[in-house]
PDB file of N, CA and C in Angstrom:
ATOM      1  N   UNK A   1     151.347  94.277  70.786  1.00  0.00           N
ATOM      2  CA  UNK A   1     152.104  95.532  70.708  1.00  0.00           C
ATOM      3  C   UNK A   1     152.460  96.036  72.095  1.00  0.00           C
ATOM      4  N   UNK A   2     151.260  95.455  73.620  1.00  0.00           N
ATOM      5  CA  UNK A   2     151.735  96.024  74.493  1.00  0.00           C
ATOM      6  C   UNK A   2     153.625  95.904  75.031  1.00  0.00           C
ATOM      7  N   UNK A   3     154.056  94.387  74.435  1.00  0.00           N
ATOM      8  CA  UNK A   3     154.898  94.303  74.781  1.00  0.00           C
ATOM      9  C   UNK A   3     155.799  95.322  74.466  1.00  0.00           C
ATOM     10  N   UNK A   4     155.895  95.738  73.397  1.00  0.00           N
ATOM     11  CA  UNK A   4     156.891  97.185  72.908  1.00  0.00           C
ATOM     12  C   UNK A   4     156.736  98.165  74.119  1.00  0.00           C
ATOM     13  N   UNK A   5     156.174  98.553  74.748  1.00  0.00           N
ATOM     14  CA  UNK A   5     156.322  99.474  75.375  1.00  0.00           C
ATOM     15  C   UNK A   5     157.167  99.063  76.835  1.00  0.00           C
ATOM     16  N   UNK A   6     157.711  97.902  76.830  1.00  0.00           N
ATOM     17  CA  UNK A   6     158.810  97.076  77.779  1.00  0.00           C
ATOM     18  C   UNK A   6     160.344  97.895  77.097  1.00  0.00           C
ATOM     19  N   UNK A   7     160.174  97.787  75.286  1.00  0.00           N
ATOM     20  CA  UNK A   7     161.867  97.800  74.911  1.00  0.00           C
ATOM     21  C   UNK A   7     162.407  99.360  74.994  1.00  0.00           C
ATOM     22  N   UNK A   8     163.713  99.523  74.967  1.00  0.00           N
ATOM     23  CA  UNK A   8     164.401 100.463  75.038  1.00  0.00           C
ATOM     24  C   UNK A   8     163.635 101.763  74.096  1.00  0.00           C
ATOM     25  N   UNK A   9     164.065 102.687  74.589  1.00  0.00           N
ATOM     26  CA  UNK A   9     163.349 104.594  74.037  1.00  0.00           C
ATOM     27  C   UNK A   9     163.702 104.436  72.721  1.00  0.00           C
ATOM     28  N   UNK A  10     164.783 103.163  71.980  1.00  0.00           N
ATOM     29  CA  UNK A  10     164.957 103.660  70.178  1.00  0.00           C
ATOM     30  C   UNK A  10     164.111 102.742  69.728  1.00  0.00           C
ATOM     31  N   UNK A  11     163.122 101.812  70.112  1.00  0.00           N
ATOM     32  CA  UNK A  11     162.575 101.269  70.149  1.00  0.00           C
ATOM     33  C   UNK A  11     160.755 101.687  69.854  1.00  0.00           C
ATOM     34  N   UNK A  12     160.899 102.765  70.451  1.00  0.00           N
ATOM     35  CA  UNK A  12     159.270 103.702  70.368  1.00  0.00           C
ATOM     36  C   UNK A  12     159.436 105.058  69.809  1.00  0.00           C
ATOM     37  N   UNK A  13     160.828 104.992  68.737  1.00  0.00           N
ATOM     38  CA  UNK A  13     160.520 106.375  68.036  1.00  0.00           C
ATOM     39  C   UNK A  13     159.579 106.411  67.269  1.00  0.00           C
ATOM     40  N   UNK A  14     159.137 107.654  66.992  1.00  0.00           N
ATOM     41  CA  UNK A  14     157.544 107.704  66.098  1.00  0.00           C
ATOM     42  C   UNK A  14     158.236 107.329  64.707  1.00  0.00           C
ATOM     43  N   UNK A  15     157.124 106.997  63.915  1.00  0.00           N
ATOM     44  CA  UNK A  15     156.897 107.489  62.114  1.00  0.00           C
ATOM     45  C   UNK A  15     157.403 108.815  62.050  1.00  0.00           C
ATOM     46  N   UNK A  16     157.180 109.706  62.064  1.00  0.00           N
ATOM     47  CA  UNK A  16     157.646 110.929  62.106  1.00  0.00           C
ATOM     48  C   UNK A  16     159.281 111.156  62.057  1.00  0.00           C
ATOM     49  N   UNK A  17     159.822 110.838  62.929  1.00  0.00           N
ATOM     50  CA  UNK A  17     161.412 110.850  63.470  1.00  0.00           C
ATOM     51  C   UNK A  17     161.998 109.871  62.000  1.00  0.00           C
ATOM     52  N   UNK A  18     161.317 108.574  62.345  1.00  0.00           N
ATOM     53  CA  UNK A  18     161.961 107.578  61.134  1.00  0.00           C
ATOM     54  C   UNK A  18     161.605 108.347  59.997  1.00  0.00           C
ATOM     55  N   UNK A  19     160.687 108.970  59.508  1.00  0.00           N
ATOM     56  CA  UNK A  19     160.956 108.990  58.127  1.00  0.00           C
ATOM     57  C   UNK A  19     161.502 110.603  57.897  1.00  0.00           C
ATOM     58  N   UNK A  20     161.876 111.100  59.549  1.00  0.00           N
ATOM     59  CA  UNK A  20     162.691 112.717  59.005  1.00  0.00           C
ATOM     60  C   UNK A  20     164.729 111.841  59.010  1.00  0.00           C
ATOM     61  N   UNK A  21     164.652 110.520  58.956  1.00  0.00           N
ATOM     62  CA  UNK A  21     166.008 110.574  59.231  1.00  0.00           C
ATOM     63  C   UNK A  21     166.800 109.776  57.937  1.00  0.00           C
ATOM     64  N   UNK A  22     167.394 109.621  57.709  1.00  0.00           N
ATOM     65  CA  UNK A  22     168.305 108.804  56.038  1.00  0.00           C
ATOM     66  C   UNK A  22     168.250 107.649  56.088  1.00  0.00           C
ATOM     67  N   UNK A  23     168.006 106.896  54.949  1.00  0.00           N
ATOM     68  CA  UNK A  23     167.633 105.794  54.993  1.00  0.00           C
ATOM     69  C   UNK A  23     168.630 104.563  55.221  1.00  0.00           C
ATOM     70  N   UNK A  24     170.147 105.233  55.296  1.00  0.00           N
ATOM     71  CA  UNK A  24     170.909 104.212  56.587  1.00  0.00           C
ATOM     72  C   UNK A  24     170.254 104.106  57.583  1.00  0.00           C
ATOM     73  N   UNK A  25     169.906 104.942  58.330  1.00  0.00           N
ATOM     74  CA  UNK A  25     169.247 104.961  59.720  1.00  0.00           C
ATOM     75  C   UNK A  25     168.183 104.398  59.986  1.00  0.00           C
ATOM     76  N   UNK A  26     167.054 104.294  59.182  1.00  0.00           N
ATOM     77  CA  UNK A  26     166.154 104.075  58.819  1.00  0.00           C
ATOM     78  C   UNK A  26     166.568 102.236  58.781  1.00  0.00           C
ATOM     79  N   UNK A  27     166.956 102.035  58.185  1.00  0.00           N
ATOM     80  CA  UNK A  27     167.590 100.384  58.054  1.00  0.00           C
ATOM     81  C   UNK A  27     167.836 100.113  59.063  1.00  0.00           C
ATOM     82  N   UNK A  28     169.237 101.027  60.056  1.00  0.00           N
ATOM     83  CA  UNK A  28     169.721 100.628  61.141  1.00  0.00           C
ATOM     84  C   UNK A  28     168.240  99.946  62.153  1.00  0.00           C
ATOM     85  N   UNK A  29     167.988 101.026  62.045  1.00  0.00           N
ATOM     86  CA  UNK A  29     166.670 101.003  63.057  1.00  0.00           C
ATOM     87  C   UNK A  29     165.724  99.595  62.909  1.00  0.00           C
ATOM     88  N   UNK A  30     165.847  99.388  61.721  1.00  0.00           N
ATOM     89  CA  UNK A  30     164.592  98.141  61.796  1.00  0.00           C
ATOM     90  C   UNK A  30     165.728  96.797  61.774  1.00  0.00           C
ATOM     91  N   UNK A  31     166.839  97.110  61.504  1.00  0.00           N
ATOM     92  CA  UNK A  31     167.597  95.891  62.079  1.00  0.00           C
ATOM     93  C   UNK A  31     167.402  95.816  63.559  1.00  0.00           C
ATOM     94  N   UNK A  32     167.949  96.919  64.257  1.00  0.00           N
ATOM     95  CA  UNK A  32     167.911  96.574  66.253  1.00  0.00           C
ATOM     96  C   UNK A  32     166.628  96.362  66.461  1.00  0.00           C
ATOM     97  N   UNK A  33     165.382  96.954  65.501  1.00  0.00           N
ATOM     98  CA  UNK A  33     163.945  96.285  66.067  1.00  0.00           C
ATOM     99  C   UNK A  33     163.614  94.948  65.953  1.00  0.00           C
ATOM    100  N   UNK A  34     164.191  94.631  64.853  1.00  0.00           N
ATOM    101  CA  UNK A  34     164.371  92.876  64.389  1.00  0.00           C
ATOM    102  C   UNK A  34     165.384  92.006  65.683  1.00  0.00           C
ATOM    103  N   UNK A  35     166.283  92.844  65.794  1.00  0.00           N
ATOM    104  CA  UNK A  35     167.160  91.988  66.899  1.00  0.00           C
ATOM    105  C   UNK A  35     166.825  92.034  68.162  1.00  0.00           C
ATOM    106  N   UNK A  36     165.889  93.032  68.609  1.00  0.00           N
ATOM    107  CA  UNK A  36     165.023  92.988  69.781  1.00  0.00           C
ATOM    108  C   UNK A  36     164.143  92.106  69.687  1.00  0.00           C
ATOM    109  N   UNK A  37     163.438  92.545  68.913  1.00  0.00           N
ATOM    110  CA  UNK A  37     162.036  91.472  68.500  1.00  0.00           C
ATOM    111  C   UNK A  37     162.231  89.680  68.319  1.00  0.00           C
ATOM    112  N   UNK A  38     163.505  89.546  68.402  1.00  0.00           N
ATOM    113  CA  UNK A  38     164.213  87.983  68.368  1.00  0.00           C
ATOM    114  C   UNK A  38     164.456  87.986  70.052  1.00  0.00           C
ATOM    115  N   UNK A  39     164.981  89.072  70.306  1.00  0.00           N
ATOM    116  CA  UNK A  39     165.158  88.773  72.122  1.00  0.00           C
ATOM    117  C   UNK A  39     164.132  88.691  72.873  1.00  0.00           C
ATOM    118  N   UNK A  40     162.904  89.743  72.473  1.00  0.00           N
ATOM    119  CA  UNK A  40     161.896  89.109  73.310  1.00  0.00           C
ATOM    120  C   UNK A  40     160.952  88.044  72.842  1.00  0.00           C
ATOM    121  N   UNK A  41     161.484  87.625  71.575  1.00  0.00           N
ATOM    122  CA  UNK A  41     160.491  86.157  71.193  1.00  0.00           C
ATOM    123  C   UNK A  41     161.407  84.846  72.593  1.00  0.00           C
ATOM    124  N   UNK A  42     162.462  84.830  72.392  1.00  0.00           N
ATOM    125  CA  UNK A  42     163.182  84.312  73.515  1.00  0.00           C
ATOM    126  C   UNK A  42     162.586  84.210  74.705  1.00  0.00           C
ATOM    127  N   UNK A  43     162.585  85.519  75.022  1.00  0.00           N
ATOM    128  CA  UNK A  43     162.206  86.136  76.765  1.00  0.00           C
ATOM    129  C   UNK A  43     161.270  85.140  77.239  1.00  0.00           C
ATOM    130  N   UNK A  44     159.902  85.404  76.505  1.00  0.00           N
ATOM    131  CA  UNK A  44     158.398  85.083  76.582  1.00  0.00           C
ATOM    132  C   UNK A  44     158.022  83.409  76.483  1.00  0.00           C
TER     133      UNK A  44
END
């Protein structure tokens, strides 16, 4: 998990934020975490 604290600020929004926001967003969000999470499987 330390690595997360490398990726971008939309990256370390809380539980809180995600589940005050609509569940487009909510999706959006775990898609760019998925497409990060493929970039730094790469990186490493």
């Amino acid at each position: 998990m330390r690595r997360w604290l490398h990726t971008p600020a939309f990256a370390t929004v809380s539980p809180e934020e995600i589940s005050g926001s609509s569940p487009a967003e909510v999706q959006n969000f775990g898609e760019m975490a998925g497409i990060w999470g493929i970039c730094l499987c790469g990186l490493l």
